[in-house]
PDB file of N, CA and C in Angstrom:
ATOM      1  N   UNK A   1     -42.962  -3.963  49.317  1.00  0.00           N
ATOM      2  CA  UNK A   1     -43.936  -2.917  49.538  1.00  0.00           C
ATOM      3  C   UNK A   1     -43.217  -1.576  49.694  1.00  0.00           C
ATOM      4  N   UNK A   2     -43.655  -0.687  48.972  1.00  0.00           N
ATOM      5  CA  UNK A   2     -43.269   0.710  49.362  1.00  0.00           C
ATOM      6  C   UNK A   2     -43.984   1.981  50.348  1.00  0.00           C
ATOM      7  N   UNK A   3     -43.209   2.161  51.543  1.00  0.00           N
ATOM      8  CA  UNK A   3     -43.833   2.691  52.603  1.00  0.00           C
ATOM      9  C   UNK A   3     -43.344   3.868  53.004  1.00  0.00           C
ATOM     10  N   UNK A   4     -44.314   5.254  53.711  1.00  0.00           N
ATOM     11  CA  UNK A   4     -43.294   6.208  54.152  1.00  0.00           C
ATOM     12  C   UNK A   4     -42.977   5.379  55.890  1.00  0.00           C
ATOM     13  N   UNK A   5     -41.802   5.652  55.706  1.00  0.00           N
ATOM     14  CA  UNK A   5     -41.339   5.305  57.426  1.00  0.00           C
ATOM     15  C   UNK A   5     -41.547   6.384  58.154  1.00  0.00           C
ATOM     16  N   UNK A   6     -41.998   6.471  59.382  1.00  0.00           N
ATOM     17  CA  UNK A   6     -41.962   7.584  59.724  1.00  0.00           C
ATOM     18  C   UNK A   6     -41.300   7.637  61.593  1.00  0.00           C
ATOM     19  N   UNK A   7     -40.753   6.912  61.571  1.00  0.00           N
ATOM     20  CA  UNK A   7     -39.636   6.729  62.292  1.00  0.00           C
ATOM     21  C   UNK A   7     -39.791   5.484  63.304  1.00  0.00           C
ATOM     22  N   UNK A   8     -39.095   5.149  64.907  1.00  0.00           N
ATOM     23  CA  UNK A   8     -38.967   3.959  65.562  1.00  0.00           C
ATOM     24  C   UNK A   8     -38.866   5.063  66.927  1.00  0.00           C
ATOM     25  N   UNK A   9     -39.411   4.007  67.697  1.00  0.00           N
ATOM     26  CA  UNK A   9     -39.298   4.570  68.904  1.00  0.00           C
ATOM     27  C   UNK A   9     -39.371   3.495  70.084  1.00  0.00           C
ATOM     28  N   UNK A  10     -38.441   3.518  71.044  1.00  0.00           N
ATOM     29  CA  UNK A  10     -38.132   2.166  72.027  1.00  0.00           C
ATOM     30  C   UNK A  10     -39.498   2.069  72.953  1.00  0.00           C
ATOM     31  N   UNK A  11     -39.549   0.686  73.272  1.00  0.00           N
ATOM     32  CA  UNK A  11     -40.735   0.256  73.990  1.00  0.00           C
ATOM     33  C   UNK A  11     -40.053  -0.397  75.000  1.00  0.00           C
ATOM     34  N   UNK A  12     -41.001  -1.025  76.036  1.00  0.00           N
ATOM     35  CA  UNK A  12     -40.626  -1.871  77.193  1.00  0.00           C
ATOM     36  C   UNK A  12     -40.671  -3.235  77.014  1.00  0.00           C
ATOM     37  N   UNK A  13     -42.367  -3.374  76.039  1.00  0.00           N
ATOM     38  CA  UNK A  13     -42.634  -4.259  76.066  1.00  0.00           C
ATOM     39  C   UNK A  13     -42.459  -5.312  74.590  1.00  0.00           C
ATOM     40  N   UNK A  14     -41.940  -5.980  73.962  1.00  0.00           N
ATOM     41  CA  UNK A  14     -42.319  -6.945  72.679  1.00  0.00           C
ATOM     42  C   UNK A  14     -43.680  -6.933  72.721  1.00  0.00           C
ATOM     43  N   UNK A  15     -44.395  -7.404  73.239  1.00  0.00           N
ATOM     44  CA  UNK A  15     -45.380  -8.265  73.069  1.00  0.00           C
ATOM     45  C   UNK A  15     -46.555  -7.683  73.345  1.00  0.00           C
ATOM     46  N   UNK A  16     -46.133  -6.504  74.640  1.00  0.00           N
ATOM     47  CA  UNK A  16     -47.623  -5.380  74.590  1.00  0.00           C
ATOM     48  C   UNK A  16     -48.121  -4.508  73.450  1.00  0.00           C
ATOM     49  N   UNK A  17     -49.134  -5.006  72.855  1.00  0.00           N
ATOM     50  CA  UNK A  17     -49.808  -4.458  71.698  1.00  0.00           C
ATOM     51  C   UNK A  17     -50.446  -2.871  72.253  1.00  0.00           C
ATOM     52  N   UNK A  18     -50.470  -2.837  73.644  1.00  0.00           N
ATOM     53  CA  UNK A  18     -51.255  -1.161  73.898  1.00  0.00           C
ATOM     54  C   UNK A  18     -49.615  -0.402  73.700  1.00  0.00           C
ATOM     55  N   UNK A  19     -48.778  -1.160  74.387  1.00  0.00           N
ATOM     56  CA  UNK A  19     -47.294  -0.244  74.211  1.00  0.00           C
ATOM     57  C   UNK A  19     -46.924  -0.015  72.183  1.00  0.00           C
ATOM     58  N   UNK A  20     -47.333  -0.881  71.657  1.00  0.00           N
ATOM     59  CA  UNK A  20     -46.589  -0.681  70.090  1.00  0.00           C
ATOM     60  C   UNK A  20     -47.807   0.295  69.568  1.00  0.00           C
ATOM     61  N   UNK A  21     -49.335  -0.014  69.839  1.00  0.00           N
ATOM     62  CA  UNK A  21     -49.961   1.240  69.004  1.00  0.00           C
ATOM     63  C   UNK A  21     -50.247   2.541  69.834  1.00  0.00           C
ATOM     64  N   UNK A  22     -49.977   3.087  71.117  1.00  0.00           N
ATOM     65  CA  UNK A  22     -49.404   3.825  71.631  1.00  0.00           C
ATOM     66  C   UNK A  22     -48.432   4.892  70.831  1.00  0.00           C
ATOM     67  N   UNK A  23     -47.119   3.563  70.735  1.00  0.00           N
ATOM     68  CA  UNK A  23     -46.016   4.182  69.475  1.00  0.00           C
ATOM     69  C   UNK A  23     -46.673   4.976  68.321  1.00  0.00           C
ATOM     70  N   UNK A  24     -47.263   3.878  67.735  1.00  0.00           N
ATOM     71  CA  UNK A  24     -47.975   4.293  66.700  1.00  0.00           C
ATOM     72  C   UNK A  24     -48.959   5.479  66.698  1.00  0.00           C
ATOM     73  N   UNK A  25     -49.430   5.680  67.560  1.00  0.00           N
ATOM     74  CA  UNK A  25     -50.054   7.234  67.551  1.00  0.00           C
ATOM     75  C   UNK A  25     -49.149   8.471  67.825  1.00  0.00           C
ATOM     76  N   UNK A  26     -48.017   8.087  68.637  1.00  0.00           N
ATOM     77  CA  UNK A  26     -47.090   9.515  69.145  1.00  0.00           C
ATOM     78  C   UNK A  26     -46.312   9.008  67.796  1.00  0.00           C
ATOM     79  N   UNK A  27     -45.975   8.927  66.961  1.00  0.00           N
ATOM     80  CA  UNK A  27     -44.788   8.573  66.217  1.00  0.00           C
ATOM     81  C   UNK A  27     -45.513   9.569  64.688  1.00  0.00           C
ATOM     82  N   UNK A  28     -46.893   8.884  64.353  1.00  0.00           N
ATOM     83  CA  UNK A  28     -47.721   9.333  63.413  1.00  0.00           C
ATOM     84  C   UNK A  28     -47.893  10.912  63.880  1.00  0.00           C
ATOM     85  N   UNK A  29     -48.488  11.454  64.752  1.00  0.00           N
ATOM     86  CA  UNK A  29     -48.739  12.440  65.236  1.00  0.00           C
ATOM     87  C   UNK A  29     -47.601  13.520  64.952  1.00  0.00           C
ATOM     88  N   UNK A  30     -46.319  12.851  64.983  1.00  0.00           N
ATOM     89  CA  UNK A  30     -45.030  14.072  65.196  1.00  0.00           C
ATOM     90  C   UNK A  30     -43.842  13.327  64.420  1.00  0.00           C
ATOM     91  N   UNK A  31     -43.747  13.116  63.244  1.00  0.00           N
ATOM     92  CA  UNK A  31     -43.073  12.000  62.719  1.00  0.00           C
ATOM     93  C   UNK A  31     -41.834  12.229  62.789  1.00  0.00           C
ATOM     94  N   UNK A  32     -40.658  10.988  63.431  1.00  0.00           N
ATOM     95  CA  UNK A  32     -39.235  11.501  63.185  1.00  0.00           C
ATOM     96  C   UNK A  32     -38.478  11.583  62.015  1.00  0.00           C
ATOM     97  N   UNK A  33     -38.923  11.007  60.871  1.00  0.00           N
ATOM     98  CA  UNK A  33     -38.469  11.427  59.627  1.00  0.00           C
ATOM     99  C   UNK A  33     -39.683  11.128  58.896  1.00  0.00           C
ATOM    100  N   UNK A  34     -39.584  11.279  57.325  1.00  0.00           N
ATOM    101  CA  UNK A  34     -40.684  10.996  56.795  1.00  0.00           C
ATOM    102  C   UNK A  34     -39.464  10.387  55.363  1.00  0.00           C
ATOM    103  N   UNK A  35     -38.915   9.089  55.278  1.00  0.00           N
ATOM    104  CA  UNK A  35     -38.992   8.757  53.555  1.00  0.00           C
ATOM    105  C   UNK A  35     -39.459   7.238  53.145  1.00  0.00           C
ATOM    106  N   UNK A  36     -39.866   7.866  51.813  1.00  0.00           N
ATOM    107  CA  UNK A  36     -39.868   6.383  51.221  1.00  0.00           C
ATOM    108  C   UNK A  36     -38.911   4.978  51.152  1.00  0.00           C
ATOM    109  N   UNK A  37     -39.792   4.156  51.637  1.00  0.00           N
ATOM    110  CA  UNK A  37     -38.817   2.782  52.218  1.00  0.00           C
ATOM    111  C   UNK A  37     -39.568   1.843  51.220  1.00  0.00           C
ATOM    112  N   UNK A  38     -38.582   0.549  51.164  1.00  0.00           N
ATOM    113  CA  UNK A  38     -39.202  -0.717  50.662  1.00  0.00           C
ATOM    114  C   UNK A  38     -38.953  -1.405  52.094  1.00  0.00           C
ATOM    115  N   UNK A  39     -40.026  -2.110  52.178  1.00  0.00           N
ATOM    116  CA  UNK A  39     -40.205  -3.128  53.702  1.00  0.00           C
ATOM    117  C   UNK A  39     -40.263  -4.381  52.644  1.00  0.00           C
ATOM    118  N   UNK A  40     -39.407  -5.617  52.718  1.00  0.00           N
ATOM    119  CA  UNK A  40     -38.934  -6.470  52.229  1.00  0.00           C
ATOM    120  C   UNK A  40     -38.751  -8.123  53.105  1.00  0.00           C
ATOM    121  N   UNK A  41     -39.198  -8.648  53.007  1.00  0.00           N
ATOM    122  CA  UNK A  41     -38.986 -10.082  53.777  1.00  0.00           C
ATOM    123  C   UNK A  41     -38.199 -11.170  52.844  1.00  0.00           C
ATOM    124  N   UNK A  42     -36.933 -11.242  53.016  1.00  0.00           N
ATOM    125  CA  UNK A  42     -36.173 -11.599  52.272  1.00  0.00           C
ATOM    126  C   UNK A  42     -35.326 -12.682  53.194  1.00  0.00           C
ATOM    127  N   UNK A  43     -35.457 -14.120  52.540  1.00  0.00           N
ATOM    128  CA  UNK A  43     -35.308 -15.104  53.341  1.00  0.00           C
ATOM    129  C   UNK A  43     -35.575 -15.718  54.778  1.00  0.00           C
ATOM    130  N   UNK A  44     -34.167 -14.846  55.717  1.00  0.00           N
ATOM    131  CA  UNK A  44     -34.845 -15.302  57.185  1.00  0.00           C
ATOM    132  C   UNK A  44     -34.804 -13.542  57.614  1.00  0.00           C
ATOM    133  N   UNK A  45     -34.943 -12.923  56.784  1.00  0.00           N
ATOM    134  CA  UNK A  45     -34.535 -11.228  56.975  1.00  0.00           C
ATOM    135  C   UNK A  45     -35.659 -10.538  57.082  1.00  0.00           C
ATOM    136  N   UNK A  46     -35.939  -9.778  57.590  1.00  0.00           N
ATOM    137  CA  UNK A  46     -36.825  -8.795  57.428  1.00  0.00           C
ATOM    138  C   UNK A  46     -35.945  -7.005  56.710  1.00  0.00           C
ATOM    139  N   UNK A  47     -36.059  -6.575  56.043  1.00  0.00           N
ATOM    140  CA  UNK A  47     -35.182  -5.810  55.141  1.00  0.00           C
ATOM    141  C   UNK A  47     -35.712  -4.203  55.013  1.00  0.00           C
ATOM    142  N   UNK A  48     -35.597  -3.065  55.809  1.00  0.00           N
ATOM    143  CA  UNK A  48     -35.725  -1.891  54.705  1.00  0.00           C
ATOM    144  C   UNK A  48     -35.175  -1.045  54.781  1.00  0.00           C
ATOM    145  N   UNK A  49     -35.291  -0.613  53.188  1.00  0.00           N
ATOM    146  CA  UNK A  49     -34.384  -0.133  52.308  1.00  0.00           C
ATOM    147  C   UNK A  49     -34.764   1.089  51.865  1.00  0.00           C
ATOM    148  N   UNK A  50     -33.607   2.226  51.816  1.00  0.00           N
ATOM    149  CA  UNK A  50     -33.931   3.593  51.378  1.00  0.00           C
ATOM    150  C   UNK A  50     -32.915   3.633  50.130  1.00  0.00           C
ATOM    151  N   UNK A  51     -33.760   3.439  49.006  1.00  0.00           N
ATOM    152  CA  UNK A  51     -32.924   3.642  47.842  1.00  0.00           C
ATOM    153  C   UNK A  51     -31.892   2.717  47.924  1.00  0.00           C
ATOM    154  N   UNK A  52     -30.490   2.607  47.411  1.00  0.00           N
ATOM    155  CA  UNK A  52     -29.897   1.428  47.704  1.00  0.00           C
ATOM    156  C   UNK A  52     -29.266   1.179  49.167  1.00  0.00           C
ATOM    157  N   UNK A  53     -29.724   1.777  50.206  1.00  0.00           N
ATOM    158  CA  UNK A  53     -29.299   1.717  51.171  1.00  0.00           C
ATOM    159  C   UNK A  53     -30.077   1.006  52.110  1.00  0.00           C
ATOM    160  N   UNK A  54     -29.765  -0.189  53.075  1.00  0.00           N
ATOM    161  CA  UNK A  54     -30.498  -0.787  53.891  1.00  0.00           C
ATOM    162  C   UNK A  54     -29.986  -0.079  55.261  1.00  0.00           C
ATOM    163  N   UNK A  55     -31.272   0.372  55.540  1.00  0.00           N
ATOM    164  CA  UNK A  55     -31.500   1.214  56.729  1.00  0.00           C
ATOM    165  C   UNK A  55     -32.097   0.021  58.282  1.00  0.00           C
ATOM    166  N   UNK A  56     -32.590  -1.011  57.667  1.00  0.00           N
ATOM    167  CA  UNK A  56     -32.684  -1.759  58.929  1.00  0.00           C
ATOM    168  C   UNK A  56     -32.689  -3.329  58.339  1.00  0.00           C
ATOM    169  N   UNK A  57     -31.641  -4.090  59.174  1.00  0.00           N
ATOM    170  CA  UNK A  57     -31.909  -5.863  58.421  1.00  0.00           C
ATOM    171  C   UNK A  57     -32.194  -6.496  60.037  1.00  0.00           C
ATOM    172  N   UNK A  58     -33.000  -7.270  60.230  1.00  0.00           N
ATOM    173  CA  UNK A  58     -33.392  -7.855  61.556  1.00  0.00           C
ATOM    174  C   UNK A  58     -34.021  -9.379  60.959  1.00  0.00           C
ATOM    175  N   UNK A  59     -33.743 -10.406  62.106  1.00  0.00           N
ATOM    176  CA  UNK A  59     -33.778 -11.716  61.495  1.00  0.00           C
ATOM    177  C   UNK A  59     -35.717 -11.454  62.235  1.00  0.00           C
ATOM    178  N   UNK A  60     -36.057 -12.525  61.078  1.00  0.00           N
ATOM    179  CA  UNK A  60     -37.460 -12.409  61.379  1.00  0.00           C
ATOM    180  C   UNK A  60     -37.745 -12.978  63.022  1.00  0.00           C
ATOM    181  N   UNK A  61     -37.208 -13.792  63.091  1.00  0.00           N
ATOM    182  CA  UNK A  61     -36.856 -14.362  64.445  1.00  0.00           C
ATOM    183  C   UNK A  61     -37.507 -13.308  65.842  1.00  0.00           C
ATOM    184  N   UNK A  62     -36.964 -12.095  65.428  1.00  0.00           N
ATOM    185  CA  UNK A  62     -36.532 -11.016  66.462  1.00  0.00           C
ATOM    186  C   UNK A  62     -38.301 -10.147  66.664  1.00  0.00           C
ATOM    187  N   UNK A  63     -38.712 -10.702  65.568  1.00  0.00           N
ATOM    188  CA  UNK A  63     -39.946  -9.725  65.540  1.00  0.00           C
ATOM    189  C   UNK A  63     -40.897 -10.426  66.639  1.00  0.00           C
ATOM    190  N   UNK A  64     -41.598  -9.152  67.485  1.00  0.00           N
ATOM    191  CA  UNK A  64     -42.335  -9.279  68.702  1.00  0.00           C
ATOM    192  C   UNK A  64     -43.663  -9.282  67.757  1.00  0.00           C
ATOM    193  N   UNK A  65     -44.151  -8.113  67.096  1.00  0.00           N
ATOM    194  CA  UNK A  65     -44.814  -8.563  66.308  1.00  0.00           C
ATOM    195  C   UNK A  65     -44.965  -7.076  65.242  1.00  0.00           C
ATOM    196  N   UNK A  66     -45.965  -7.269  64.041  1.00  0.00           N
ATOM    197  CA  UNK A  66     -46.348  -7.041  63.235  1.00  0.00           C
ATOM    198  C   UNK A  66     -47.695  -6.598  63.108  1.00  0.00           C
ATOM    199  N   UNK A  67     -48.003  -5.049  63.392  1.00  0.00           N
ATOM    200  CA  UNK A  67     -49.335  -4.726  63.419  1.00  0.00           C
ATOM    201  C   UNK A  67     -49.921  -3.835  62.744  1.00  0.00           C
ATOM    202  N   UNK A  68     -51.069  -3.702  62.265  1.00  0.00           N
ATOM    203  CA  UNK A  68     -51.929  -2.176  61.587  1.00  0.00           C
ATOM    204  C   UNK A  68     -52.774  -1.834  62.716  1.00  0.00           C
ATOM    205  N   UNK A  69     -52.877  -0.489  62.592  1.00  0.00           N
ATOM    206  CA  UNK A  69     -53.526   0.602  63.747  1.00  0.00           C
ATOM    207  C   UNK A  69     -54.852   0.238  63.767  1.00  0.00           C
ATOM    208  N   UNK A  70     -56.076   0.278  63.825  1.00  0.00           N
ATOM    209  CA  UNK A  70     -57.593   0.075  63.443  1.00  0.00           C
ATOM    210  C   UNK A  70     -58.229   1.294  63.864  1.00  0.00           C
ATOM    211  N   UNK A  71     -57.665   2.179  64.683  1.00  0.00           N
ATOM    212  CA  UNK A  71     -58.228   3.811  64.778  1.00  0.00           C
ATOM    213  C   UNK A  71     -58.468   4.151  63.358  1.00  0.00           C
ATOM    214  N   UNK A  72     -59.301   4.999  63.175  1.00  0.00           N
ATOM    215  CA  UNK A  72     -59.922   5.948  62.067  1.00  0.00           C
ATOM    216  C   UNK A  72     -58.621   6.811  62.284  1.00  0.00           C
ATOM    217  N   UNK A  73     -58.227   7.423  61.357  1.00  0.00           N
ATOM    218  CA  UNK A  73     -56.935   8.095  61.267  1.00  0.00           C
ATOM    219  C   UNK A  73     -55.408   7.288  61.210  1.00  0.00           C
ATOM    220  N   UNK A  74     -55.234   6.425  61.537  1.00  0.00           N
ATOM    221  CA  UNK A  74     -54.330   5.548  61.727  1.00  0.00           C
ATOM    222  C   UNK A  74     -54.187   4.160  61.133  1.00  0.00           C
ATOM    223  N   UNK A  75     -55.495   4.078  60.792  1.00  0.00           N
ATOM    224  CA  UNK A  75     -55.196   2.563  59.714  1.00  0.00           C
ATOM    225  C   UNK A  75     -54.999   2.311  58.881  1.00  0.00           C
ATOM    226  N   UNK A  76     -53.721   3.513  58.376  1.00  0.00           N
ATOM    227  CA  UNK A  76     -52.887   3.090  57.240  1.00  0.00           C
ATOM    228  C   UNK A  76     -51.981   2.862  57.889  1.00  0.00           C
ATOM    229  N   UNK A  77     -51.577   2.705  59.097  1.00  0.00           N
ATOM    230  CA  UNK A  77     -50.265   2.632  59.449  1.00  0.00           C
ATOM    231  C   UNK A  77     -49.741   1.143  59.801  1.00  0.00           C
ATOM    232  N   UNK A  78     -48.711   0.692  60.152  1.00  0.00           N
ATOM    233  CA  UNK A  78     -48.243  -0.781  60.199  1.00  0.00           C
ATOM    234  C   UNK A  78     -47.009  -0.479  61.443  1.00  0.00           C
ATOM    235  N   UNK A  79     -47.023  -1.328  62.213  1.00  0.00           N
ATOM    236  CA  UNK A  79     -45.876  -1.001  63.378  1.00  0.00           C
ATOM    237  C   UNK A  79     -45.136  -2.580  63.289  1.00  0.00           C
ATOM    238  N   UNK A  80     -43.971  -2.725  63.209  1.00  0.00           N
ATOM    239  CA  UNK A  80     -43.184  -3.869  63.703  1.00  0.00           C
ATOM    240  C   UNK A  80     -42.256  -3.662  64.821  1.00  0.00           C
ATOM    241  N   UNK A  81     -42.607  -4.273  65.647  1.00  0.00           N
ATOM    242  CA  UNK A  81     -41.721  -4.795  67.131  1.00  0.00           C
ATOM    243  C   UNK A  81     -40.849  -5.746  67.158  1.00  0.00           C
ATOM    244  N   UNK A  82     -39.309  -5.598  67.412  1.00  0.00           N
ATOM    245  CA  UNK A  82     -38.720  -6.187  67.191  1.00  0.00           C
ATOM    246  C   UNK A  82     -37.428  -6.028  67.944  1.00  0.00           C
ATOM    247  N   UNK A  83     -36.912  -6.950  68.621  1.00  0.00           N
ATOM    248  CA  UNK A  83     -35.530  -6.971  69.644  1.00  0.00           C
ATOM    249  C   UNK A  83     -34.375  -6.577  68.909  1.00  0.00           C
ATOM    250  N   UNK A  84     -33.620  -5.498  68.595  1.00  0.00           N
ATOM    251  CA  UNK A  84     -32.820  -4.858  68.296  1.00  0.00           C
ATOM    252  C   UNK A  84     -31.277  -5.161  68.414  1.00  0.00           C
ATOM    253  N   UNK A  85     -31.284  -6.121  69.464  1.00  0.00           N
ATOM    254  CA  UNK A  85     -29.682  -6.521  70.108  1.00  0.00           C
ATOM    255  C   UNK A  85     -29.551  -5.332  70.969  1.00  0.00           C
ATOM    256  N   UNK A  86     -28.369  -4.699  70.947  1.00  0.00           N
ATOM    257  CA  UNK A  86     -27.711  -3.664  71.750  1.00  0.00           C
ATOM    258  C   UNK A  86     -28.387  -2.324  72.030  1.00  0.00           C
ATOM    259  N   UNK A  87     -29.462  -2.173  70.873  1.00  0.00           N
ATOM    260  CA  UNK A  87     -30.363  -0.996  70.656  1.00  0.00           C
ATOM    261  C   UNK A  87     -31.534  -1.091  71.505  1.00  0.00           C
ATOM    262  N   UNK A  88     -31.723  -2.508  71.725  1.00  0.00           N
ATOM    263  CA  UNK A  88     -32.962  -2.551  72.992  1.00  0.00           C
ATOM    264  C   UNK A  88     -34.533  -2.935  72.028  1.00  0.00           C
ATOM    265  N   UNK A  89     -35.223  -2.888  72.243  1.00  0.00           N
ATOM    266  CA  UNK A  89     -36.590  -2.998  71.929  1.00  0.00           C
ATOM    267  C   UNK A  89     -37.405  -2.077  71.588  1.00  0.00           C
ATOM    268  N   UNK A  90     -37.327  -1.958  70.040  1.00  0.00           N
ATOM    269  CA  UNK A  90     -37.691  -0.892  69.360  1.00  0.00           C
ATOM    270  C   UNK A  90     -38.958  -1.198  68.166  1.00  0.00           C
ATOM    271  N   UNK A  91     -40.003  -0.079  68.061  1.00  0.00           N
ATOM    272  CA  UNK A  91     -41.196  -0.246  67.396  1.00  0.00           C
ATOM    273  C   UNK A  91     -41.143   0.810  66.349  1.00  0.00           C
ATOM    274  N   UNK A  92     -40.776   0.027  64.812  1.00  0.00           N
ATOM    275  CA  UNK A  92     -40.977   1.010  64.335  1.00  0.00           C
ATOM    276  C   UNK A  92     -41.868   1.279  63.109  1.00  0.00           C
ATOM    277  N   UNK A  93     -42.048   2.379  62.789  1.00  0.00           N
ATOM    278  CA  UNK A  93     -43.695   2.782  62.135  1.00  0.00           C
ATOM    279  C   UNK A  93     -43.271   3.129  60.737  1.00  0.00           C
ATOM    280  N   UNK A  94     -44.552   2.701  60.066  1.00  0.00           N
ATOM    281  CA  UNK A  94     -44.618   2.658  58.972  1.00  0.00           C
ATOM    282  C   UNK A  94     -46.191   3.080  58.054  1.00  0.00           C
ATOM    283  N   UNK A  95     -46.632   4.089  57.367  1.00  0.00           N
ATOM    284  CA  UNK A  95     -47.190   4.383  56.526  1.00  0.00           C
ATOM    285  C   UNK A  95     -47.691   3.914  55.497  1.00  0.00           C
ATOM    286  N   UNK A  96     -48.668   3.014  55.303  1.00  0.00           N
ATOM    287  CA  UNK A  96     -49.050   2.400  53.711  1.00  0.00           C
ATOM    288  C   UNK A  96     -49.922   3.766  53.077  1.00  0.00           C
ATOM    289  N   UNK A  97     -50.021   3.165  52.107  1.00  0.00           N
ATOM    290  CA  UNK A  97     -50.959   3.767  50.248  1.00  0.00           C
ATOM    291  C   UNK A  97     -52.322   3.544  51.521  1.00  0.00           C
ATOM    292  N   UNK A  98     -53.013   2.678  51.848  1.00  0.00           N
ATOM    293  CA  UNK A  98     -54.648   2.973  52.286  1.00  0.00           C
ATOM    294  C   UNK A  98     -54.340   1.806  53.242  1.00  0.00           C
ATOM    295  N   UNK A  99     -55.451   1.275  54.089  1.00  0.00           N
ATOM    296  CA  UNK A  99     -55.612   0.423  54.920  1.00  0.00           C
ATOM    297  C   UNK A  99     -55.563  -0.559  54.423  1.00  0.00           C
ATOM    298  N   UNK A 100     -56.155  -0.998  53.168  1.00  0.00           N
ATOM    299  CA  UNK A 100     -55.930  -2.494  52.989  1.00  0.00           C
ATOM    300  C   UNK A 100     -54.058  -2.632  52.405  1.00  0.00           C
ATOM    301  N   UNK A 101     -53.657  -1.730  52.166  1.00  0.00           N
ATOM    302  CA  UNK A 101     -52.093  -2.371  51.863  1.00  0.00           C
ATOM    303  C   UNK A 101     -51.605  -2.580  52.887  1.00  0.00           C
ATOM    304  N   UNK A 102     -51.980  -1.442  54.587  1.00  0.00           N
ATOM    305  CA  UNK A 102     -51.443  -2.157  55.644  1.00  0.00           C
ATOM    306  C   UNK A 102     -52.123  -3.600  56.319  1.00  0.00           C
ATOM    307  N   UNK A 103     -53.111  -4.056  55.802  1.00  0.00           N
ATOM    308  CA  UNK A 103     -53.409  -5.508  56.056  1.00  0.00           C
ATOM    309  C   UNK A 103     -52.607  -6.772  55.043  1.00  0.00           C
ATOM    310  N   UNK A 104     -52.629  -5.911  54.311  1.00  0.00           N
ATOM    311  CA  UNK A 104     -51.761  -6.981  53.343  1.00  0.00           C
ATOM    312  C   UNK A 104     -50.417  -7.277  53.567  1.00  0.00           C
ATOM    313  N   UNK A 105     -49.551  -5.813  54.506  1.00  0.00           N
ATOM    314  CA  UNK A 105     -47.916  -5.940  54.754  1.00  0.00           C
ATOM    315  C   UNK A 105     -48.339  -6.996  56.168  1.00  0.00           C
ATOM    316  N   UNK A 106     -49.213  -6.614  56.772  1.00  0.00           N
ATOM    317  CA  UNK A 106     -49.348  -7.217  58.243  1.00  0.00           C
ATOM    318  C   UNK A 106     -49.281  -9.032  58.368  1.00  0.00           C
ATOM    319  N   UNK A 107     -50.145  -9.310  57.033  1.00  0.00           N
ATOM    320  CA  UNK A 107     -50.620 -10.986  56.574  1.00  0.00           C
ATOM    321  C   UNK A 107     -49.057 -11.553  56.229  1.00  0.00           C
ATOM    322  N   UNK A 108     -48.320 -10.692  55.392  1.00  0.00           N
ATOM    323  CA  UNK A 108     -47.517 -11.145  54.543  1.00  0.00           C
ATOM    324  C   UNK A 108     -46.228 -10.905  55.646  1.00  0.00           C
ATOM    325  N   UNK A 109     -45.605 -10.259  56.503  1.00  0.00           N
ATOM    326  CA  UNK A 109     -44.954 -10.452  57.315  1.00  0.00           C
ATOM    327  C   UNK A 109     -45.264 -11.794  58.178  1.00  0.00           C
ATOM    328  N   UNK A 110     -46.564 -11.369  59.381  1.00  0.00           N
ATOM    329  CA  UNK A 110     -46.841 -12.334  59.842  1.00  0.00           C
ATOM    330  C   UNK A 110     -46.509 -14.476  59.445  1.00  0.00           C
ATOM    331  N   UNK A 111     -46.351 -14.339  57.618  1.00  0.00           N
ATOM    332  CA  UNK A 111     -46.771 -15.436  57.087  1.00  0.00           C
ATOM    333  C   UNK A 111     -45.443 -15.557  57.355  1.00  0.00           C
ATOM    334  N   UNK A 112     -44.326 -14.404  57.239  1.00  0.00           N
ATOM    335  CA  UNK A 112     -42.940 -15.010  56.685  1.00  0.00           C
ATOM    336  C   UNK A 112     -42.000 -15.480  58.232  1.00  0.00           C
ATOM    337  N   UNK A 113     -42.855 -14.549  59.182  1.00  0.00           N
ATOM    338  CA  UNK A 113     -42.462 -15.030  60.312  1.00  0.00           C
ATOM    339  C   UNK A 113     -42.523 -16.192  60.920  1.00  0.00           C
ATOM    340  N   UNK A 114     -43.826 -17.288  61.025  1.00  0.00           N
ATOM    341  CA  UNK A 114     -44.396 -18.188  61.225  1.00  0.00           C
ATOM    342  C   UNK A 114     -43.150 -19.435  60.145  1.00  0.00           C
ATOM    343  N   UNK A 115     -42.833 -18.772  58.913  1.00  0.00           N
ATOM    344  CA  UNK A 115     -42.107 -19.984  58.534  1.00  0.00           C
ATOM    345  C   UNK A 115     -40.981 -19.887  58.769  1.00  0.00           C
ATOM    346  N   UNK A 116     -40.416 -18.618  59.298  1.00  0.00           N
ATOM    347  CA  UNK A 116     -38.896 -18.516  59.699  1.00  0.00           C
ATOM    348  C   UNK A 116     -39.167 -19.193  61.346  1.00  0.00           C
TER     349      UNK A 116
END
C-alpha cells in the first residue's frame, strides 16, 4: 500500500486505543513529516519503505495494534502501535487515498498479525 506517513509519536499505552487515536489527531493536525511510504507486511515483518530505503522494519509480533480513525476528518488515517525495543512505545500515523483503503490496510495487517 502506498501511504503519506505523517509521522510517530510515543505513547504509554500498547493497547489503549483512546491513547493511539489521540496520536492520531495531534499527529494529523500538525504533521511531523509528510512522505510517501509503502506499508508492507512481508513475512514475519511489518516493513516501510521510502523509496529504496526502509525507514521502519518491526516483527509483527511487536504490534499493539492496527487502527483507522472513524472521526469525520480522520478516517483516512491508519495508526499502528507497536513496541519499539529501546525506542519505547511508539504510534505511528499514516494517511490512505480515502477511508476504505484505510479499512483495507487495517483488515490486511490485522490478518498478517493473527498468523504471525
Amino acid at each position: 500500500y502506498t501511504l503519506l506517513y505523517l509521522g510517530q509519536e510515543s505513547i504509554s499505552d500498547l493497547s489503549s486505543l483512546e491513547d493511539i487515536l489521540a496520536a492520531v489527531i495531534r499527529v494529523k493536525q500538525n504533521p511531523l513529516v509528510q512522505s510517501l511510504v509503502k506499508l508492507v507486511c512481508r513475512g514475519i515483518e511489518l516493513c516501510v519503505i521510502e523509496g529504496e530505503k526502509e525507514l521502519l522494519v518491526s516483527l509483527l509480533t511487536n504490534i499493539g495494534h492496527c487502527v483507522q480513525h472513524t472521526s469525520p476528518g480522520f478516517n483516512d488515517c491508519v495508526a499502528v502501535s507497536l513496541n519499539s525495543g529501546p525506542c519505547g512505545r511508539q504510534c505511528h500515523i499514516f494517511q490512505a487515498k480515502s477511508s476504505r483503503q484505510a479499512a483495507d490496510i487495517v483488515q490486511s495487517v490485522q490478518k498478517h498479525v493473527k498468523v504471525a
